[in-house]
C-alpha atoms as a PDB file:
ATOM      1  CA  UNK A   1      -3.166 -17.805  36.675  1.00  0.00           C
ATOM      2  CA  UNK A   2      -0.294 -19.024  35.073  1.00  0.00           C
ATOM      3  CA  UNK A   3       3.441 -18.306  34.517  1.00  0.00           C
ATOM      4  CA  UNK A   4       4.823 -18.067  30.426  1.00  0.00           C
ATOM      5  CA  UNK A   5       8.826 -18.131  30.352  1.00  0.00           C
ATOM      6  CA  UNK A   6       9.052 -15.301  28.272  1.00  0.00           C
ATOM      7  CA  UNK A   7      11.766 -12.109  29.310  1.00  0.00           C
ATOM      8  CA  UNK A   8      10.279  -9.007  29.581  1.00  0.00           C
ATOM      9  CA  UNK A   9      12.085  -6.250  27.766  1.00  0.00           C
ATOM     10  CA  UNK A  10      13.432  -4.551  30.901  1.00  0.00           C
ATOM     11  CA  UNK A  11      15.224  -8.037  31.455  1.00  0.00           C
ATOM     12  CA  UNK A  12      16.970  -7.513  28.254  1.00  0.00           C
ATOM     13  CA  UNK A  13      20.289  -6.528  27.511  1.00  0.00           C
ATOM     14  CA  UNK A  14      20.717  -2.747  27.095  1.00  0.00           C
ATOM     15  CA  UNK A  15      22.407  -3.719  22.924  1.00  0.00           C
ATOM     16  CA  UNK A  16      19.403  -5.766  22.713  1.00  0.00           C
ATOM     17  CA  UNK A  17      16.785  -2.956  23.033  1.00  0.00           C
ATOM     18  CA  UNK A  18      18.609  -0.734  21.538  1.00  0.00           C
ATOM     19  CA  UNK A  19      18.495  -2.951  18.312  1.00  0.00           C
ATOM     20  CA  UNK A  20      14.869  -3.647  18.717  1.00  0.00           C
ATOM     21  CA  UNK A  21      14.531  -0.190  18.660  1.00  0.00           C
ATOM     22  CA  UNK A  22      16.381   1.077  15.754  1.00  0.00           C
ATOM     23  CA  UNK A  23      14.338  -1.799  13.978  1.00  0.00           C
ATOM     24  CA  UNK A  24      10.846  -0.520  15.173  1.00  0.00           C
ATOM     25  CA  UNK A  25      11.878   3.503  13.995  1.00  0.00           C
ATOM     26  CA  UNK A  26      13.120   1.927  10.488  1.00  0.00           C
ATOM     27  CA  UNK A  27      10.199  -0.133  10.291  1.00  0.00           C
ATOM     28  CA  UNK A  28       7.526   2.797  11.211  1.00  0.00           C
ATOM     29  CA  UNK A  29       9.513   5.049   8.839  1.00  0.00           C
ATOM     30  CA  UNK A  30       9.063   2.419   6.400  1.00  0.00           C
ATOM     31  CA  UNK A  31       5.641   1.945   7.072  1.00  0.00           C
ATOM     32  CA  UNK A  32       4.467   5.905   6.938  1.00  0.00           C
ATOM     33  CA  UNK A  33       6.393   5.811   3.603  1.00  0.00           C
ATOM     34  CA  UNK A  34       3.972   2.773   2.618  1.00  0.00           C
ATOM     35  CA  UNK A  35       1.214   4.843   2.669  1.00  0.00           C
ATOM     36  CA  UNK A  36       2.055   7.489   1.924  1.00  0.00           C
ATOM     37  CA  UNK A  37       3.225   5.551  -1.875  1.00  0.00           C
ATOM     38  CA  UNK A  38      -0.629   3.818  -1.689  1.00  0.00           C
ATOM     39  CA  UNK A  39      -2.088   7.501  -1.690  1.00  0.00           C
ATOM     40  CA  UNK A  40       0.209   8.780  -4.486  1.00  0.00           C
ATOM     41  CA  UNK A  41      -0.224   5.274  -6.845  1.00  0.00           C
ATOM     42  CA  UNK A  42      -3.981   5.331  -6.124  1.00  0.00           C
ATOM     43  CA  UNK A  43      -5.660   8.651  -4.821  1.00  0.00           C
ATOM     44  CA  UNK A  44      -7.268  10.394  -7.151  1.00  0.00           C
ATOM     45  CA  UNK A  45      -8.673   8.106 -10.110  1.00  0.00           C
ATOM     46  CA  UNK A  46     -12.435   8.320  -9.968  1.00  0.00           C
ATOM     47  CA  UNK A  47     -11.475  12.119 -10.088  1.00  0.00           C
ATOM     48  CA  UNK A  48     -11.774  12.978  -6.429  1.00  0.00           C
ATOM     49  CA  UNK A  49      -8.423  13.533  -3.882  1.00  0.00           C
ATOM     50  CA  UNK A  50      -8.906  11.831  -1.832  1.00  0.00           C
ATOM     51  CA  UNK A  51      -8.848   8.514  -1.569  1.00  0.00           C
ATOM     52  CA  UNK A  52     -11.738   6.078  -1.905  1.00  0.00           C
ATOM     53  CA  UNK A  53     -13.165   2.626  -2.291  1.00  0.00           C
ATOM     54  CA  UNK A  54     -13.943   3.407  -5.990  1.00  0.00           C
ATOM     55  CA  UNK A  55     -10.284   4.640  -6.474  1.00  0.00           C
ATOM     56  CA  UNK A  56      -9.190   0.765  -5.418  1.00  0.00           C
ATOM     57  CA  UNK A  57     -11.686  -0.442  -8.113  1.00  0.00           C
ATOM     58  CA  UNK A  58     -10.061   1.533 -10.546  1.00  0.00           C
ATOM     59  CA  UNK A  59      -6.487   0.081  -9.926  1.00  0.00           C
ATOM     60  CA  UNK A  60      -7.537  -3.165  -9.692  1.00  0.00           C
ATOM     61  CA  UNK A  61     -10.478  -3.758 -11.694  1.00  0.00           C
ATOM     62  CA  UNK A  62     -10.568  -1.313 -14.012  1.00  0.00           C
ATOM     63  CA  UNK A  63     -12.960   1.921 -14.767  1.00  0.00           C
ATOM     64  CA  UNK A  64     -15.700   0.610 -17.146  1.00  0.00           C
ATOM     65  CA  UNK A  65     -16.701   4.699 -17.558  1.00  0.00           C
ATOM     66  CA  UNK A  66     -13.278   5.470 -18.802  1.00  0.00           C
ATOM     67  CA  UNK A  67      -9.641   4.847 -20.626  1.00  0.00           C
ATOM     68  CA  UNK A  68      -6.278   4.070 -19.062  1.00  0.00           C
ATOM     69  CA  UNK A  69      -4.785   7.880 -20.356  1.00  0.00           C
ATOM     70  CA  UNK A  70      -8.169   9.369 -18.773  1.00  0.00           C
ATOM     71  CA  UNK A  71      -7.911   7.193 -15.435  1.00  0.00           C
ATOM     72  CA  UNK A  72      -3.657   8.322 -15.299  1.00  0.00           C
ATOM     73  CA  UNK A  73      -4.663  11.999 -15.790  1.00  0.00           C
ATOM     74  CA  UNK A  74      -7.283  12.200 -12.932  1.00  0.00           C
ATOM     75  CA  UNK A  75      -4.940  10.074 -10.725  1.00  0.00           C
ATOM     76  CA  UNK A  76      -0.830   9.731 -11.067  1.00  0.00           C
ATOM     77  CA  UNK A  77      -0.398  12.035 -13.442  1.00  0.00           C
ATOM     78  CA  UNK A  78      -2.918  15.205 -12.940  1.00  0.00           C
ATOM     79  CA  UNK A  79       0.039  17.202 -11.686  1.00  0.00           C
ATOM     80  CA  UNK A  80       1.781  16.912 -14.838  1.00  0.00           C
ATOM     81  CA  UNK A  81      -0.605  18.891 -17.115  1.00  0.00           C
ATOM     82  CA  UNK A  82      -2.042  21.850 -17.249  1.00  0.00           C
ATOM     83  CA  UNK A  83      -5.957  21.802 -16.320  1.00  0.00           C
ATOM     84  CA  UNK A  84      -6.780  23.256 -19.312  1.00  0.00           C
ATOM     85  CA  UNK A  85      -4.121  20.906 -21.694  1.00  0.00           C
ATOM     86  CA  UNK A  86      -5.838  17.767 -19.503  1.00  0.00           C
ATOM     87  CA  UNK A  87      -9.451  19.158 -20.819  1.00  0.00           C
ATOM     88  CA  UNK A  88      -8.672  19.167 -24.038  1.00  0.00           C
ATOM     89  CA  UNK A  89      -7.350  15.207 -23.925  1.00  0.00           C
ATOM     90  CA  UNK A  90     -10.675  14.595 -21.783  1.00  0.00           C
ATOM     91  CA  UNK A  91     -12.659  15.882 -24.481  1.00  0.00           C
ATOM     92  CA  UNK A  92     -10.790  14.223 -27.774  1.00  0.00           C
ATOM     93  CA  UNK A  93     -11.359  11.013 -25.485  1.00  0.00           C
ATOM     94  CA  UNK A  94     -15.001  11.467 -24.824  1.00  0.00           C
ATOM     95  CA  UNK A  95     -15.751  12.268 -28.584  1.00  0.00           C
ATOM     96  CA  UNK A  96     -14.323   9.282 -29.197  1.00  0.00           C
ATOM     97  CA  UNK A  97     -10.479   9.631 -29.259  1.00  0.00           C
ATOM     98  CA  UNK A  98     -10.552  10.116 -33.267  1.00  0.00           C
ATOM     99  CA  UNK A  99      -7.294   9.415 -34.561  1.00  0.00           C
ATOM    100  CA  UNK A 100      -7.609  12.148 -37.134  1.00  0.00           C
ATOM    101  CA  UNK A 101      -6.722  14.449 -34.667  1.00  0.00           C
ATOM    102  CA  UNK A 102      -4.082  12.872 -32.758  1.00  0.00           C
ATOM    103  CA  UNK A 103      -1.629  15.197 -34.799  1.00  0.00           C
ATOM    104  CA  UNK A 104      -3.489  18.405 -34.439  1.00  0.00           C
ATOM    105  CA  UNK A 105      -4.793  18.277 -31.376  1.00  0.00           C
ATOM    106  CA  UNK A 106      -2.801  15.604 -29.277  1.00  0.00           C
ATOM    107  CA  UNK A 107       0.810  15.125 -29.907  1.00  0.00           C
ATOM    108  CA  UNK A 108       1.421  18.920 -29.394  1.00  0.00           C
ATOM    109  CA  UNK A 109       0.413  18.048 -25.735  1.00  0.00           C
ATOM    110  CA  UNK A 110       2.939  15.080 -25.387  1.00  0.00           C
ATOM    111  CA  UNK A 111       5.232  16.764 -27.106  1.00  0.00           C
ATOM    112  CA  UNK A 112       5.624  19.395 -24.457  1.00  0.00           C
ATOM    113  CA  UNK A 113       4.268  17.259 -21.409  1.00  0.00           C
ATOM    114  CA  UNK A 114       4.844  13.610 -21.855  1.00  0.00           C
ATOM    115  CA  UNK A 115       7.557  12.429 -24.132  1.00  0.00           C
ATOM    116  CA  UNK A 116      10.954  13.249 -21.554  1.00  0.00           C
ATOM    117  CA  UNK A 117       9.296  10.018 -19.788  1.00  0.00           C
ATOM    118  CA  UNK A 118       7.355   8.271 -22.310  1.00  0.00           C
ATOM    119  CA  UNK A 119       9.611   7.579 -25.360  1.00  0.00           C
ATOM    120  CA  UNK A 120      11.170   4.376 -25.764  1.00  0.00           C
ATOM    121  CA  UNK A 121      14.526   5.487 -24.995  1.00  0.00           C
ATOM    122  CA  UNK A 122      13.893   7.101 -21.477  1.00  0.00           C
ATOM    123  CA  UNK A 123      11.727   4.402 -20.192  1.00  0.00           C
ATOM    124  CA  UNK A 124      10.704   1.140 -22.484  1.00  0.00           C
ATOM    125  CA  UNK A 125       8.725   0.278 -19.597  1.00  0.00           C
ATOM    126  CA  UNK A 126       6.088   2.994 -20.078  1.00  0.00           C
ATOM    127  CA  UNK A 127       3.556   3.599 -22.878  1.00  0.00           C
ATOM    128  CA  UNK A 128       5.106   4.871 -25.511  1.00  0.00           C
ATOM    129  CA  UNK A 129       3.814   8.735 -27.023  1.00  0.00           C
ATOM    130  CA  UNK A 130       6.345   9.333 -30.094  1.00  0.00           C
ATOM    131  CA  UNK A 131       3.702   7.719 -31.859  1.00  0.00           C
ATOM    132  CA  UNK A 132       0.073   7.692 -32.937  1.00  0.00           C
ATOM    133  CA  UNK A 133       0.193   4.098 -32.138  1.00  0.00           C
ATOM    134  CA  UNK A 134       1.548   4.503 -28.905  1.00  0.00           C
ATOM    135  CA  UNK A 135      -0.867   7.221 -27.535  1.00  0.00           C
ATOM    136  CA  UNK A 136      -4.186   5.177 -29.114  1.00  0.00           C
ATOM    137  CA  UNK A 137      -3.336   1.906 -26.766  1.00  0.00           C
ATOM    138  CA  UNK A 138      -3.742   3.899 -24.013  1.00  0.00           C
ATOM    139  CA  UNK A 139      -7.185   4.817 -25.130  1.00  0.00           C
ATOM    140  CA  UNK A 140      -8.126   1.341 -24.770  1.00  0.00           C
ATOM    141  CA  UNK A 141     -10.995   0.455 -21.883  1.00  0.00           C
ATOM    142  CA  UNK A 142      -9.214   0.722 -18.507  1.00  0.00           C
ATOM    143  CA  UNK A 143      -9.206  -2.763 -16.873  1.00  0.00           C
ATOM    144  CA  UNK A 144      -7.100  -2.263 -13.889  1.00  0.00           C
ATOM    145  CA  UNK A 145      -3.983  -4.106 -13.319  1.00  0.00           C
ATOM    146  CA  UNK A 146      -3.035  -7.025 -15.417  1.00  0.00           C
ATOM    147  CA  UNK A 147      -2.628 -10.387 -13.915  1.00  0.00           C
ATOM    148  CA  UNK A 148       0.546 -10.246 -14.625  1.00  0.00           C
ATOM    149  CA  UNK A 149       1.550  -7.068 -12.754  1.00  0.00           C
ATOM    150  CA  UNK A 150      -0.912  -8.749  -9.806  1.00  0.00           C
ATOM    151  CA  UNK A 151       1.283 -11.859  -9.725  1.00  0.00           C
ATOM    152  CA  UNK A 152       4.539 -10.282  -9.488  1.00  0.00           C
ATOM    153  CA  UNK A 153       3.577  -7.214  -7.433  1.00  0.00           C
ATOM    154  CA  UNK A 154       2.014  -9.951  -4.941  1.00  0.00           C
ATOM    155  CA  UNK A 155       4.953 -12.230  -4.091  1.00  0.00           C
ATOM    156  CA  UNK A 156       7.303  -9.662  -3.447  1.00  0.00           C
ATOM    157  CA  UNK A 157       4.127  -8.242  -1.195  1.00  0.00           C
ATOM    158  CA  UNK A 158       3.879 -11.577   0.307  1.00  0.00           C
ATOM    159  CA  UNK A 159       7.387 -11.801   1.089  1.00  0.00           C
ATOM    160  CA  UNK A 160       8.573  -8.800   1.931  1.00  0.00           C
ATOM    161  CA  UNK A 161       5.236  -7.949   4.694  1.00  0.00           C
ATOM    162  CA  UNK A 162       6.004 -11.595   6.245  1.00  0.00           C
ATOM    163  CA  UNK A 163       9.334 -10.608   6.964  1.00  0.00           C
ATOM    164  CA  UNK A 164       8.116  -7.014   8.277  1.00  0.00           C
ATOM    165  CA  UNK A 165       5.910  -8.567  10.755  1.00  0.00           C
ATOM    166  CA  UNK A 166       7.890 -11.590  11.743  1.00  0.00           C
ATOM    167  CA  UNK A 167      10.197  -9.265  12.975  1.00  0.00           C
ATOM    168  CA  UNK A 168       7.809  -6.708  14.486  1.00  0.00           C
ATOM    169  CA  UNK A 169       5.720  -9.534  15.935  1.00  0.00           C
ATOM    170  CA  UNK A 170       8.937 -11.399  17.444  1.00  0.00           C
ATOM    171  CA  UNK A 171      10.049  -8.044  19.637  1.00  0.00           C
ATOM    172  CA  UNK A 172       6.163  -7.913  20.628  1.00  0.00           C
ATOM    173  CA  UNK A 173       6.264 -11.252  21.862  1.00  0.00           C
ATOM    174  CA  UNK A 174       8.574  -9.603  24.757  1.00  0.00           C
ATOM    175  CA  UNK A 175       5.828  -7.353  25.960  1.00  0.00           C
ATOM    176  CA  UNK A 176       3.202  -8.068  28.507  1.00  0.00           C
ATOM    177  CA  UNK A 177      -0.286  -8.353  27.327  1.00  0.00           C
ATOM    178  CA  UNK A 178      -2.549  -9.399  29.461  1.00  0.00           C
ATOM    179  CA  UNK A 179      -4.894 -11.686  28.569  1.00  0.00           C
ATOM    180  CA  UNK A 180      -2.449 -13.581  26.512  1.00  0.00           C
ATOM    181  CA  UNK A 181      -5.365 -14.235  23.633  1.00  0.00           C
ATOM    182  CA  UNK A 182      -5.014 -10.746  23.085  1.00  0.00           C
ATOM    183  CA  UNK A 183      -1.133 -10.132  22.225  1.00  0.00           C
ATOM    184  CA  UNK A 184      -1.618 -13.779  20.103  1.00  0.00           C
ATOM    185  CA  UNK A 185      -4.729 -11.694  18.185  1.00  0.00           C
ATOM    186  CA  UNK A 186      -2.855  -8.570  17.277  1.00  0.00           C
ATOM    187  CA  UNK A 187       0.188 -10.812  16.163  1.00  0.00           C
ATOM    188  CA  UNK A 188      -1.865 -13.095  13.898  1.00  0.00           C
ATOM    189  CA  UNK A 189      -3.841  -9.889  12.492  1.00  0.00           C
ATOM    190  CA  UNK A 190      -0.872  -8.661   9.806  1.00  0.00           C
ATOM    191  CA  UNK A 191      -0.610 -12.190   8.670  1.00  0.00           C
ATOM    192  CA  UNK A 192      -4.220 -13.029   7.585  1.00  0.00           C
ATOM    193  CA  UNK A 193      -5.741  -9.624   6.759  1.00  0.00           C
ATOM    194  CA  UNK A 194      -2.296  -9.810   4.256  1.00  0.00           C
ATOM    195  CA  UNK A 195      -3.684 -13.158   2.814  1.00  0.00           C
ATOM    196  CA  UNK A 196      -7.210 -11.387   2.475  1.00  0.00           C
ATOM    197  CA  UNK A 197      -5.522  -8.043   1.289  1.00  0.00           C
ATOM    198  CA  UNK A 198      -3.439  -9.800  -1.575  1.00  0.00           C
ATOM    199  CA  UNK A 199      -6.581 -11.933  -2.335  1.00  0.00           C
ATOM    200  CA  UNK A 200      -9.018  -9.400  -2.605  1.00  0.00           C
ATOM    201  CA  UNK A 201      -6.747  -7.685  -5.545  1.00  0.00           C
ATOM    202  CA  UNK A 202      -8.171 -10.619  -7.898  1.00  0.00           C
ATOM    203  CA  UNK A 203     -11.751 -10.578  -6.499  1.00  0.00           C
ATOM    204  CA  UNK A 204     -11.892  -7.072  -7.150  1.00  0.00           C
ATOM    205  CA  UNK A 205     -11.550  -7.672 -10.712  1.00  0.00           C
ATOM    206  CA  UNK A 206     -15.164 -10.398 -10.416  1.00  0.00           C
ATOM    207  CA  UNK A 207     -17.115  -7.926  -8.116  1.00  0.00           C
ATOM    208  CA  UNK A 208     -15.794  -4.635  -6.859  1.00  0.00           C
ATOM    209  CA  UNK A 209     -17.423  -4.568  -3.446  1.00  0.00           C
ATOM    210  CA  UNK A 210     -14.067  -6.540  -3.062  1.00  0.00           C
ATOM    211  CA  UNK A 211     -11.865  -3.312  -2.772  1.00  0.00           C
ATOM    212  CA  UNK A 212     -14.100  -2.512   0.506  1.00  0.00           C
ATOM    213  CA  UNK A 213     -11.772  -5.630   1.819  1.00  0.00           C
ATOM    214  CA  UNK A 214      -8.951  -4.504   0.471  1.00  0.00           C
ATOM    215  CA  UNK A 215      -9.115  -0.670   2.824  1.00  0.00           C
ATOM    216  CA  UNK A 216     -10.463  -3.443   5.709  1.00  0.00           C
ATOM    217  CA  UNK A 217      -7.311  -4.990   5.388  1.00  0.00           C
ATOM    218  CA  UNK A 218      -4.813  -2.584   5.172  1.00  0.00           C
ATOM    219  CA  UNK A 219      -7.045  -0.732   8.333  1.00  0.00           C
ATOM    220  CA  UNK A 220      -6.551  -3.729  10.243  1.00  0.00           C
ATOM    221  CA  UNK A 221      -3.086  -4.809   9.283  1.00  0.00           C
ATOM    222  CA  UNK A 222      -1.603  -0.975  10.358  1.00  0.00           C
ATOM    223  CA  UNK A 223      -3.691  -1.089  13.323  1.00  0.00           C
ATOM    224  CA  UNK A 224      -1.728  -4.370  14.441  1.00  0.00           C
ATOM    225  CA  UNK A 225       1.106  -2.415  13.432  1.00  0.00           C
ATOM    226  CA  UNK A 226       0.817   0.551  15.907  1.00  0.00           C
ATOM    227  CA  UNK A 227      -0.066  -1.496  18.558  1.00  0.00           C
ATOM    228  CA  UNK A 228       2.728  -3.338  18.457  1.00  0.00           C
ATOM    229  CA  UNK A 229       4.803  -0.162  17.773  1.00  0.00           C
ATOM    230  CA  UNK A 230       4.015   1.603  20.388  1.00  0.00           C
ATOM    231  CA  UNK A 231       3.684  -0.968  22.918  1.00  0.00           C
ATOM    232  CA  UNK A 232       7.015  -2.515  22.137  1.00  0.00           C
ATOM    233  CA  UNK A 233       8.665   1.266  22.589  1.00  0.00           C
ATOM    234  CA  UNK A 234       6.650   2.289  25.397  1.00  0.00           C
ATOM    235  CA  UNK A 235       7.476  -0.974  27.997  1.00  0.00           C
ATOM    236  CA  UNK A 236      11.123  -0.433  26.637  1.00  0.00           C
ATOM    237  CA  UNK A 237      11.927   2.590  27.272  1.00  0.00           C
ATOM    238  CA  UNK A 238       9.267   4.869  29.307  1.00  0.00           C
ATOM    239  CA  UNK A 239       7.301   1.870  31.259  1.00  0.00           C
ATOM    240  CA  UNK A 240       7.816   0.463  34.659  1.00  0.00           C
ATOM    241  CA  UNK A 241       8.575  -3.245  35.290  1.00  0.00           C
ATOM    242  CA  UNK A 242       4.810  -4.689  35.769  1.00  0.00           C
ATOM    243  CA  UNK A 243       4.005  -5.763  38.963  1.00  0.00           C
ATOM    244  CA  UNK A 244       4.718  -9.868  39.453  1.00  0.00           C
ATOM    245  CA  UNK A 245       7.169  -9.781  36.849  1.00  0.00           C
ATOM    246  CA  UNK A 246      10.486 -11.536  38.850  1.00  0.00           C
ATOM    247  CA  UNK A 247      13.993 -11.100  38.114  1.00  0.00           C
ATOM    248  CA  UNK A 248      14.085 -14.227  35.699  1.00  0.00           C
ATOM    249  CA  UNK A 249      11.956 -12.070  33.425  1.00  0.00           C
ATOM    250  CA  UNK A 250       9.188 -14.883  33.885  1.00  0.00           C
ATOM    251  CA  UNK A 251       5.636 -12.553  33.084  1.00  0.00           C
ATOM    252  CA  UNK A 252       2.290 -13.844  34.510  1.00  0.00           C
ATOM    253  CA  UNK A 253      -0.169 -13.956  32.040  1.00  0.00           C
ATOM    254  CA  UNK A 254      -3.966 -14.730  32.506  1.00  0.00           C
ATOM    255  CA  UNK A 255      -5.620 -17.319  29.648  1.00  0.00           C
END
């Protein structure tokens, strides 16, 4: 056995724990929200609720069986038609999405449904329905997310998850963990299964079985993250000074 220097939150300043605290709830709020944004942006696209390995194939690599206005209709956007309304678009799509009868059949549809958000002048960001033009790009072959969005969806991703779990990992470096391997394990986890998670968003788009790694990823990156969580909150507040742990806040730890 050996001794780490290392202070033990009940050796820390009440303002201390306090902040690490208020950190850790913003953070888990944060986090639930996370999730709860994956489910919404991805749930849904092979046509089923609930979420799904296929569903990640979809957003990333694309749905060889179907369109970008079909895959946005059984996913993101099924609550803003009618069933009915969505089976008639189904069906001009799977007939081959004839633009003959884009006027008859269609644009009565986005008229009523689509075009407060997808007209050029509420959102040049979206496709764009005031137009025949418009609606037929969207009834292109669905290949997932462009590089482009990939690239600049993944730095800020990068970025902004270091900082998350530099954070969370630095007020988890207070608790005691015993053997020491282990607390060095569940702080290293976030960091590469977020290289692998980021990673696998390209791969996906070469082989599929790739989005498997993605839900492997984000399983093992929030499992780091409630670990820490609740460990961190737990020997703060409700947990008794370990046994061996001395005034100095030095912790014994077993390698």
């Amino acid at each position: 056995m050996s001794k780490m220097n290392n202070v033990h939150f009940k050796f820390l300043p009440m303002s201390v724990r306090v902040l690490f605290s208020m950190v850790l709830l913003v953070f888990g709020l944060g986090y639930c929200m996370a999730m709860f944004q994956v489910w919404e942006n991805h749930a849904g696209k092979d046509g089923d609720p609930m979420l799904s390995g296929k569903d990640l194939m979809i957003a990333y690599g694309g749905n060889p069986e179907g369109t970008k206005l079909e895959t946005a209709l059984r996913g993101s956007m099924a609550d803003m038609l009618p069933a009915e309304k969505r089976q008639v678009i189904f069906d001009w799509l799977h007939t081959g999405a004839n633009a003959e009868d884009i006027a008859t059949k269609i644009d009565p549809i986005m008229q009523e449904h689509c075009i407060a958000c997808h007209s050029p002048e509420a959102n040049p960001h979206l496709p764009n329905f005031t137009s025949a033009d418009g609606i037929a790009k969207v009834t292109a072959k669905d290949e997932g997310m462009t590089i482009h969005t990939l690239v600049r969806v993944s730095h800020i991703h990068l970025f902004s998850i270091t900082f998350i779990f530099f954070i969370t990992g630095y007020i988890f470096t207070h608790a005691l963990v015993r053997p020491t391997w282990v607390k060095c394990v569940v702080i290293a986890i976030p960091f590469l299964t977020l290289i692998t998670d980021v990673a696998s968003w390209y791969l996906t788009k070469v082989w599929s079985g790739f989005a498997w790694v993605v839900i492997l990823s984000g399983a093992l990156m929030g499992t780091a993250f409630t670990i820490m969580w609740f460990t961190s909150m737990y020997q703060m507040w409700l947990g008794k000074v370990p046994a061996g742990v001395n005034e100095e806040g030095e912790i014994p730890c077993i390698r």
